[in-house]
N, C-alpha and C. Protein backbone atom coordinates (compact mmCIF):
# COMPACT_ATOMS: atom_id res chain seq x y z
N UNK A 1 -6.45 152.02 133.83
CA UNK A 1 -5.71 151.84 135.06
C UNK A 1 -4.36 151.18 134.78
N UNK A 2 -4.73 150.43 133.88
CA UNK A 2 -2.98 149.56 133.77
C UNK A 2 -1.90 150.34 133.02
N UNK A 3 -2.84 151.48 132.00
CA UNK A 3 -1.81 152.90 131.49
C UNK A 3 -0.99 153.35 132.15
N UNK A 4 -1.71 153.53 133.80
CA UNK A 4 -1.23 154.58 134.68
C UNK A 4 -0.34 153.64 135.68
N UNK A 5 -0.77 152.90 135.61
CA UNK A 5 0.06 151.29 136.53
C UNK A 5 1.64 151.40 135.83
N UNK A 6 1.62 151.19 134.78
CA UNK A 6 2.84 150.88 133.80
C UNK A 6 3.61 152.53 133.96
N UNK A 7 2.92 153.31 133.56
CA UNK A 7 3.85 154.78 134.04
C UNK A 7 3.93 154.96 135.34
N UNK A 8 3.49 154.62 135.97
CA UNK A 8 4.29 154.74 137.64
C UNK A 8 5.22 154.64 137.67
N UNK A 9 4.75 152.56 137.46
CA UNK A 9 6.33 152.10 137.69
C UNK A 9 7.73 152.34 137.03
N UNK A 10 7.45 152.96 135.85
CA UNK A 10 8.38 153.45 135.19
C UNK A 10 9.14 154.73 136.06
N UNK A 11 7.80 155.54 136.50
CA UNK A 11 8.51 156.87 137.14
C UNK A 11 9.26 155.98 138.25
N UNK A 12 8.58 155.08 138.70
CA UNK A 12 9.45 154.25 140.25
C UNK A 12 10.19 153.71 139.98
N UNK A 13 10.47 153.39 138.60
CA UNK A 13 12.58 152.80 138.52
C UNK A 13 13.33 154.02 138.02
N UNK A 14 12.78 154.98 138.05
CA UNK A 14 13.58 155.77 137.66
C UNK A 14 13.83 156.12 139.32
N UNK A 15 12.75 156.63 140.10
CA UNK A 15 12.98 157.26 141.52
C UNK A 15 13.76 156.29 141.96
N UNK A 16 13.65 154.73 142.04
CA UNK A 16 14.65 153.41 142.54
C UNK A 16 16.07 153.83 142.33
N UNK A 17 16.33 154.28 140.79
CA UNK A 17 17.91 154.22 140.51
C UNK A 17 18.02 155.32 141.22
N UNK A 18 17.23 156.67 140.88
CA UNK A 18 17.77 157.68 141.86
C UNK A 18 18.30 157.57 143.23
N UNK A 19 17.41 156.81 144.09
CA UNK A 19 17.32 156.72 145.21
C UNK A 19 18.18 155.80 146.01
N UNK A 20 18.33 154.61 145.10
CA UNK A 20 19.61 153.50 145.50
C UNK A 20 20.85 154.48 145.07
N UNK A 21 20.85 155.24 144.11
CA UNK A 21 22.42 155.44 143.87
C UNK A 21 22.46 156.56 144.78
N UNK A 22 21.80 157.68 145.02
CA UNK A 22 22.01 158.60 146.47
C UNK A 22 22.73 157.77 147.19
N UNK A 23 21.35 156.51 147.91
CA UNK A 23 21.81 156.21 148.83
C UNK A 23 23.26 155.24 149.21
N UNK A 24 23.58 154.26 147.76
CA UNK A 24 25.24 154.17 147.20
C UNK A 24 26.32 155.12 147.52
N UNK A 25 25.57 155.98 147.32
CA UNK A 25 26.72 157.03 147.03
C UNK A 25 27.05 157.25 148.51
N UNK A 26 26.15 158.04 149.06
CA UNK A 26 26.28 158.50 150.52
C UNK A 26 26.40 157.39 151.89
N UNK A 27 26.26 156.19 151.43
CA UNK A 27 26.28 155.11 152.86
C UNK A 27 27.70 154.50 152.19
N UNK A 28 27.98 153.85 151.28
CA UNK A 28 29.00 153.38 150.79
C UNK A 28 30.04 154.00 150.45
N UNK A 29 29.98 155.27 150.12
CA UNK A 29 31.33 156.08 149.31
C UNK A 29 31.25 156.96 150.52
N UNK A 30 30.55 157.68 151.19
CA UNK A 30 30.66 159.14 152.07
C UNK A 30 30.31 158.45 153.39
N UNK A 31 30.10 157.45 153.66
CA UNK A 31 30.00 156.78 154.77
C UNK A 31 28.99 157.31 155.84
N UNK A 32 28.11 157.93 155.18
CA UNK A 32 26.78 158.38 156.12
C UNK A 32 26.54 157.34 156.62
N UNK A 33 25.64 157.47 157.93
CA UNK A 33 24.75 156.58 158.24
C UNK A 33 23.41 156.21 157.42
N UNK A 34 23.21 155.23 157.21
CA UNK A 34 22.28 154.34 156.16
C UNK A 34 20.78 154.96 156.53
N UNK A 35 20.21 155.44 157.64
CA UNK A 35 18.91 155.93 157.99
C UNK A 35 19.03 157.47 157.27
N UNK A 36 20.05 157.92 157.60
CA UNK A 36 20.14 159.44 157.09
C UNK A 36 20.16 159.36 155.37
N UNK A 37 21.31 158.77 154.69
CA UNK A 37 21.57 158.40 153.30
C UNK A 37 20.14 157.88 152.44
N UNK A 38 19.38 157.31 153.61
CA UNK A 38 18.05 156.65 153.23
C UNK A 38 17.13 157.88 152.30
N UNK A 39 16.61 158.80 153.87
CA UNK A 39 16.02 160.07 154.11
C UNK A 39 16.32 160.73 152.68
N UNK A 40 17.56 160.88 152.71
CA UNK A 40 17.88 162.28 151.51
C UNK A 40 17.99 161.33 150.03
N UNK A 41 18.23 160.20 149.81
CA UNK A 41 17.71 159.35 148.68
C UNK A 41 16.42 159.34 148.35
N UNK A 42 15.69 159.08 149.45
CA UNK A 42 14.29 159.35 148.90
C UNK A 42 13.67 160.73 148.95
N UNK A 43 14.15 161.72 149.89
CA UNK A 43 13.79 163.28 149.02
C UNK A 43 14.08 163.78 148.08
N UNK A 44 14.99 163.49 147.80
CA UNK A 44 15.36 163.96 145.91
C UNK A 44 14.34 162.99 145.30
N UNK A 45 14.26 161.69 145.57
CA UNK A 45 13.11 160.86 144.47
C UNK A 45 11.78 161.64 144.77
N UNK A 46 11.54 161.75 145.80
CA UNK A 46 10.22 162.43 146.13
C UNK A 46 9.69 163.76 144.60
N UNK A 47 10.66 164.73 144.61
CA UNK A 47 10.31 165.85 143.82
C UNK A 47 10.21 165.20 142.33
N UNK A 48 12.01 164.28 141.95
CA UNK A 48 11.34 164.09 140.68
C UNK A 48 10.29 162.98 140.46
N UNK A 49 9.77 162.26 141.57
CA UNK A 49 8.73 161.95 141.25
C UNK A 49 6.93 162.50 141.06
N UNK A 50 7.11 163.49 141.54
CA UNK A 50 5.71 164.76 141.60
C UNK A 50 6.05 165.33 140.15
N UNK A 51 7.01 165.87 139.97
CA UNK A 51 6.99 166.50 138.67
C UNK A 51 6.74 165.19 137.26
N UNK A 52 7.40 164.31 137.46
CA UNK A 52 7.11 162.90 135.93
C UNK A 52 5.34 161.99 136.44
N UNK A 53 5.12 162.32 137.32
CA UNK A 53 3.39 161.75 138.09
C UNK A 53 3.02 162.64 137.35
N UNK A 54 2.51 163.93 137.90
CA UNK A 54 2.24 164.90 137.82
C UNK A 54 1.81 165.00 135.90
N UNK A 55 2.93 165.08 135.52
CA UNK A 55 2.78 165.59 134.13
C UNK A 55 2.37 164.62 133.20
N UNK A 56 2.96 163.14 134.05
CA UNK A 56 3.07 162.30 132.65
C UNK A 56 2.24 160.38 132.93
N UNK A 57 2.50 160.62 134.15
CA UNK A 57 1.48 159.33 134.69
C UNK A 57 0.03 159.50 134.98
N UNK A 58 -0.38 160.80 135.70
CA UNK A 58 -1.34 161.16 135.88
C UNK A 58 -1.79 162.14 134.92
N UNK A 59 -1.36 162.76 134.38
CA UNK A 59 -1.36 164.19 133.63
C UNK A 59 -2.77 164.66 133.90
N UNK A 60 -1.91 165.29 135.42
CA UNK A 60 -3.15 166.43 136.30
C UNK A 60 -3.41 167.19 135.21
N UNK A 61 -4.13 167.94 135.20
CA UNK A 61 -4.35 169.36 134.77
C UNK A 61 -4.67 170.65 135.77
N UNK A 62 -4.55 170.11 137.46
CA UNK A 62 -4.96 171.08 138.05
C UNK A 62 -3.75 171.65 138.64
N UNK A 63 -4.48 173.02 138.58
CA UNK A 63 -3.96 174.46 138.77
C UNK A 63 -3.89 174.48 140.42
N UNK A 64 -4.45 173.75 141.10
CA UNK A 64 -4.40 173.86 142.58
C UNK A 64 -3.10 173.12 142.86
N UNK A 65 -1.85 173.67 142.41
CA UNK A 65 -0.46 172.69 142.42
C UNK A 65 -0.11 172.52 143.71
N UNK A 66 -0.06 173.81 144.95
CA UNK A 66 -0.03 174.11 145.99
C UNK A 66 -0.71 173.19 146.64
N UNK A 67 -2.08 172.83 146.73
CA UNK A 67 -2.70 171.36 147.04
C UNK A 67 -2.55 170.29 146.85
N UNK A 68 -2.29 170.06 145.59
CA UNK A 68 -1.66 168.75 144.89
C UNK A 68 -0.29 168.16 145.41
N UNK A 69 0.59 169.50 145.57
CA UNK A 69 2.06 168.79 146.11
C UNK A 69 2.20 168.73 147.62
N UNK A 70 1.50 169.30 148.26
CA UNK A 70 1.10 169.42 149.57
C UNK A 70 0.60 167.37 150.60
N UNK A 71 -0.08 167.64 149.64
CA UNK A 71 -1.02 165.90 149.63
C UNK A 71 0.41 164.92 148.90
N UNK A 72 0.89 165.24 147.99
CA UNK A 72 1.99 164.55 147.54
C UNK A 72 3.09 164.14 148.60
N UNK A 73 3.29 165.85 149.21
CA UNK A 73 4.20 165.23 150.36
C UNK A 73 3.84 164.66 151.27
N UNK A 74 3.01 164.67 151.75
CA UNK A 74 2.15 164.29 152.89
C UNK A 74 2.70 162.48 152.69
N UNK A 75 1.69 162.08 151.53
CA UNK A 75 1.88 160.61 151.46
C UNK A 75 3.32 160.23 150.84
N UNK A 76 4.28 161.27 150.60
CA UNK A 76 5.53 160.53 150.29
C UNK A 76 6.04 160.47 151.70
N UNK A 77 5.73 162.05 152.61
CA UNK A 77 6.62 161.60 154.40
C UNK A 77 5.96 160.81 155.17
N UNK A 78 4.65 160.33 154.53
CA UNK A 78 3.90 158.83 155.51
C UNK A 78 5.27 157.98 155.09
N UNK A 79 5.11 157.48 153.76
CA UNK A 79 6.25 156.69 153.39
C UNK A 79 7.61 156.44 153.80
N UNK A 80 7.95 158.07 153.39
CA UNK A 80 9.27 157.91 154.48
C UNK A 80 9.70 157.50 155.67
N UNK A 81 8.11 157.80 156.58
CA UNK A 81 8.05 157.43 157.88
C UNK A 81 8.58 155.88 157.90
N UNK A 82 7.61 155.09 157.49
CA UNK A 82 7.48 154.03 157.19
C UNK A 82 9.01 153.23 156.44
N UNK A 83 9.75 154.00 155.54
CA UNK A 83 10.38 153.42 154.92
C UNK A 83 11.72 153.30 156.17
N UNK A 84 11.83 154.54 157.39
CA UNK A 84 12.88 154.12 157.79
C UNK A 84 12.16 153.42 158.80
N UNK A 85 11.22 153.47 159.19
CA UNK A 85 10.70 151.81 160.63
C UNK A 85 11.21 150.81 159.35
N UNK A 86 10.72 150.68 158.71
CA UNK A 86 10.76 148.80 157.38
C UNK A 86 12.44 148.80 157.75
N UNK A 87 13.20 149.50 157.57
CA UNK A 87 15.05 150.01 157.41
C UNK A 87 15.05 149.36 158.43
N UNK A 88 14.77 149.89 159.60
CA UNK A 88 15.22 149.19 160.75
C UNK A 88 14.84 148.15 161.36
N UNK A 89 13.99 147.66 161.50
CA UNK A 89 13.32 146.18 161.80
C UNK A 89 13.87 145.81 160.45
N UNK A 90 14.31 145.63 159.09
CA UNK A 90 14.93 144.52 158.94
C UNK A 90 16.41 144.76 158.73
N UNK A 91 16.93 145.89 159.05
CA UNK A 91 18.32 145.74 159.02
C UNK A 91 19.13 145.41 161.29
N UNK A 92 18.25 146.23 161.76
CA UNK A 92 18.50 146.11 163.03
C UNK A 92 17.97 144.95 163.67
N UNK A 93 16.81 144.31 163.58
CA UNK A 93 16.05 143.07 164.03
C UNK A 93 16.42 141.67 163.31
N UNK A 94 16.39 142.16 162.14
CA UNK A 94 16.69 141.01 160.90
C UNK A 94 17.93 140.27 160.29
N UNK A 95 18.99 141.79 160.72
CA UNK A 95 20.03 141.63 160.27
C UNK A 95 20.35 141.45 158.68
N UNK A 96 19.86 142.45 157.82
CA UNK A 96 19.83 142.59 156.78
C UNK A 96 20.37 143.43 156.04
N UNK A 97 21.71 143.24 155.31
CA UNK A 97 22.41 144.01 154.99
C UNK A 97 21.83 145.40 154.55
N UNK A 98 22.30 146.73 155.14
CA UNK A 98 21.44 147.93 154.63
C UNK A 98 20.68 148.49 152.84
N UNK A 99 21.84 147.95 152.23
CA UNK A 99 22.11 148.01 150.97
C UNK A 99 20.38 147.15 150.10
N UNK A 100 19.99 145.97 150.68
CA UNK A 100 19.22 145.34 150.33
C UNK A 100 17.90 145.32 151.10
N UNK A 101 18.10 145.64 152.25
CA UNK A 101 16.86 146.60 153.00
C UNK A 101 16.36 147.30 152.66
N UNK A 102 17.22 148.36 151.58
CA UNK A 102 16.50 149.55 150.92
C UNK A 102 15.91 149.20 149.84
N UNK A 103 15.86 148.23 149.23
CA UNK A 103 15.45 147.61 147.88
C UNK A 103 14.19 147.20 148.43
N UNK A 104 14.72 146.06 149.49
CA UNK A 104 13.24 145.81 149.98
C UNK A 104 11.80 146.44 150.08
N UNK A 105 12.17 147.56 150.92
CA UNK A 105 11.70 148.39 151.60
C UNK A 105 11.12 149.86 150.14
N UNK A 106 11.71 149.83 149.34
CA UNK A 106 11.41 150.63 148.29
C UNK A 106 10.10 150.12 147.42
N UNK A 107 10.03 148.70 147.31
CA UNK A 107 8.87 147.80 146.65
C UNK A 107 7.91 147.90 147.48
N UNK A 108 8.02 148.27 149.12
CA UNK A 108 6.46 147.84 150.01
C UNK A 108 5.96 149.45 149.57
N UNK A 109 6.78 150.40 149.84
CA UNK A 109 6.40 151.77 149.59
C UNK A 109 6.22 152.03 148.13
N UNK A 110 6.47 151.57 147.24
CA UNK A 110 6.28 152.01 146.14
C UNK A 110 4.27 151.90 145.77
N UNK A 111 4.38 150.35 146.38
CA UNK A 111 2.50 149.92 146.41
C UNK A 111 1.78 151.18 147.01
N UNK A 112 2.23 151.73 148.17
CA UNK A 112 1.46 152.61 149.13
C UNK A 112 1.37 154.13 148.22
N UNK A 113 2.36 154.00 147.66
CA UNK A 113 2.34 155.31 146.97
C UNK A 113 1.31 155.78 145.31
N UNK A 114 1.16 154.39 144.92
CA UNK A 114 0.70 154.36 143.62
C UNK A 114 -0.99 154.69 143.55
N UNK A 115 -1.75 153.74 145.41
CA UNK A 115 -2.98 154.00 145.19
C UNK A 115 -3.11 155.29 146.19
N UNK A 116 -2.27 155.69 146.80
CA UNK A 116 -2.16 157.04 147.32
C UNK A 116 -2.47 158.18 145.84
N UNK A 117 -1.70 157.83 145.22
CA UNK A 117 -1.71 158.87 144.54
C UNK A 117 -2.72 159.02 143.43
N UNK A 118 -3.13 157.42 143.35
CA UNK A 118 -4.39 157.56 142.38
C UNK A 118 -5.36 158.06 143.13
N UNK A 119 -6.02 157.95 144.33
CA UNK A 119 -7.00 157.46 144.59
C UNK A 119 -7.16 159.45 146.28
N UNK A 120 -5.97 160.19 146.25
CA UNK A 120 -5.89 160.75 146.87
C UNK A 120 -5.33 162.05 146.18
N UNK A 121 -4.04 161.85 145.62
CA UNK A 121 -2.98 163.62 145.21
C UNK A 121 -3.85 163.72 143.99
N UNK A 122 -3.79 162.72 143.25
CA UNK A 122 -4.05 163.18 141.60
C UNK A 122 -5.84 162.61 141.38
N UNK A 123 -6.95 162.58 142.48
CA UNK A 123 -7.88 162.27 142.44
C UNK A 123 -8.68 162.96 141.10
N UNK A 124 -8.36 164.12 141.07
CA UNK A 124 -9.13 164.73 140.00
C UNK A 124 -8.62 164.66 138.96
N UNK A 125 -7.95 163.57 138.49
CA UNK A 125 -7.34 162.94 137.32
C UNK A 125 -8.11 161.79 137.15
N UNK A 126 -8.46 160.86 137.70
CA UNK A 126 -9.06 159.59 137.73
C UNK A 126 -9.67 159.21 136.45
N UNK A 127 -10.41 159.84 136.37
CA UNK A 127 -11.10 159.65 135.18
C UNK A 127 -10.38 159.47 133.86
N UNK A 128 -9.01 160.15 134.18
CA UNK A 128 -7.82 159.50 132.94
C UNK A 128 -7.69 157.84 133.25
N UNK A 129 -7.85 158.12 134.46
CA UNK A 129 -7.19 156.77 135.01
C UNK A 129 -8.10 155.39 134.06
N UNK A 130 -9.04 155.35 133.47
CA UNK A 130 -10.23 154.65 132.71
C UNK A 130 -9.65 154.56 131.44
N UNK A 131 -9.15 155.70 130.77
CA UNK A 131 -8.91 155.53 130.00
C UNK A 131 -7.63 154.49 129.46
């Protein structure tokens, strides 16, 4: 378990830099709005995170990919859900600069996603998970 613990989080600073610098890029430089810049930061992390899970944290072996990424999205757009309510209660309620909201807010979802994915997308992996 702590194999697969340690490659997560690896895939999740990689999806982090992805996802902060999207969202850098597009709230700070292109002046999107920070909920939208949010959204499309974390859909690009979303995919390359299914494909480096997928192959190299979990290393599925199943052929039911269509199922697998299906359930993947599922619990990444719970997340998303979630990641823009967290966005706004603490940038709108809290008053928390957007920039550091998303940091915040990237660490509560990152937890939700790890036993999601052990314990739900990549279930028929588990048994790596022991090893």
């Amino acid at each position: 378990m702590l194999k697969k613990f340690v490659r997560f989080s690896a895939v999740g600073g990689l999806n982090t830099l992805i996802t902060i610098g999207i969202f850098y890029l597009l709230f700070n430089i292109l002046h999107i709005n920070y909920l939208i810049a949010s959204v499309i930061g974390y859909c690009i992390g979303i995919l390359n995170s299914y494909i480096w899970n997928k192959l190299w944290t979990f290393e599925s072996k199943s052929t039911a990919i269509g199922s697998e990424f299906s359930k993947f999205v599922a619990l990444n757009l719970t997340g998303l859900a979630l990641n823009a309510l967290i966005m706004s209660v603490l940038v709108e309620i809290l008053n928390i600069i957007p920039f550091l909201a998303q940091v915040i807010t990237i660490g509560i979802i990152f937890i939700l996603n790890f036993f999601g994915s052990s314990y739900w997308v990549f279930k028929d992996s588990r048994s790596l998970i022991k090893s």
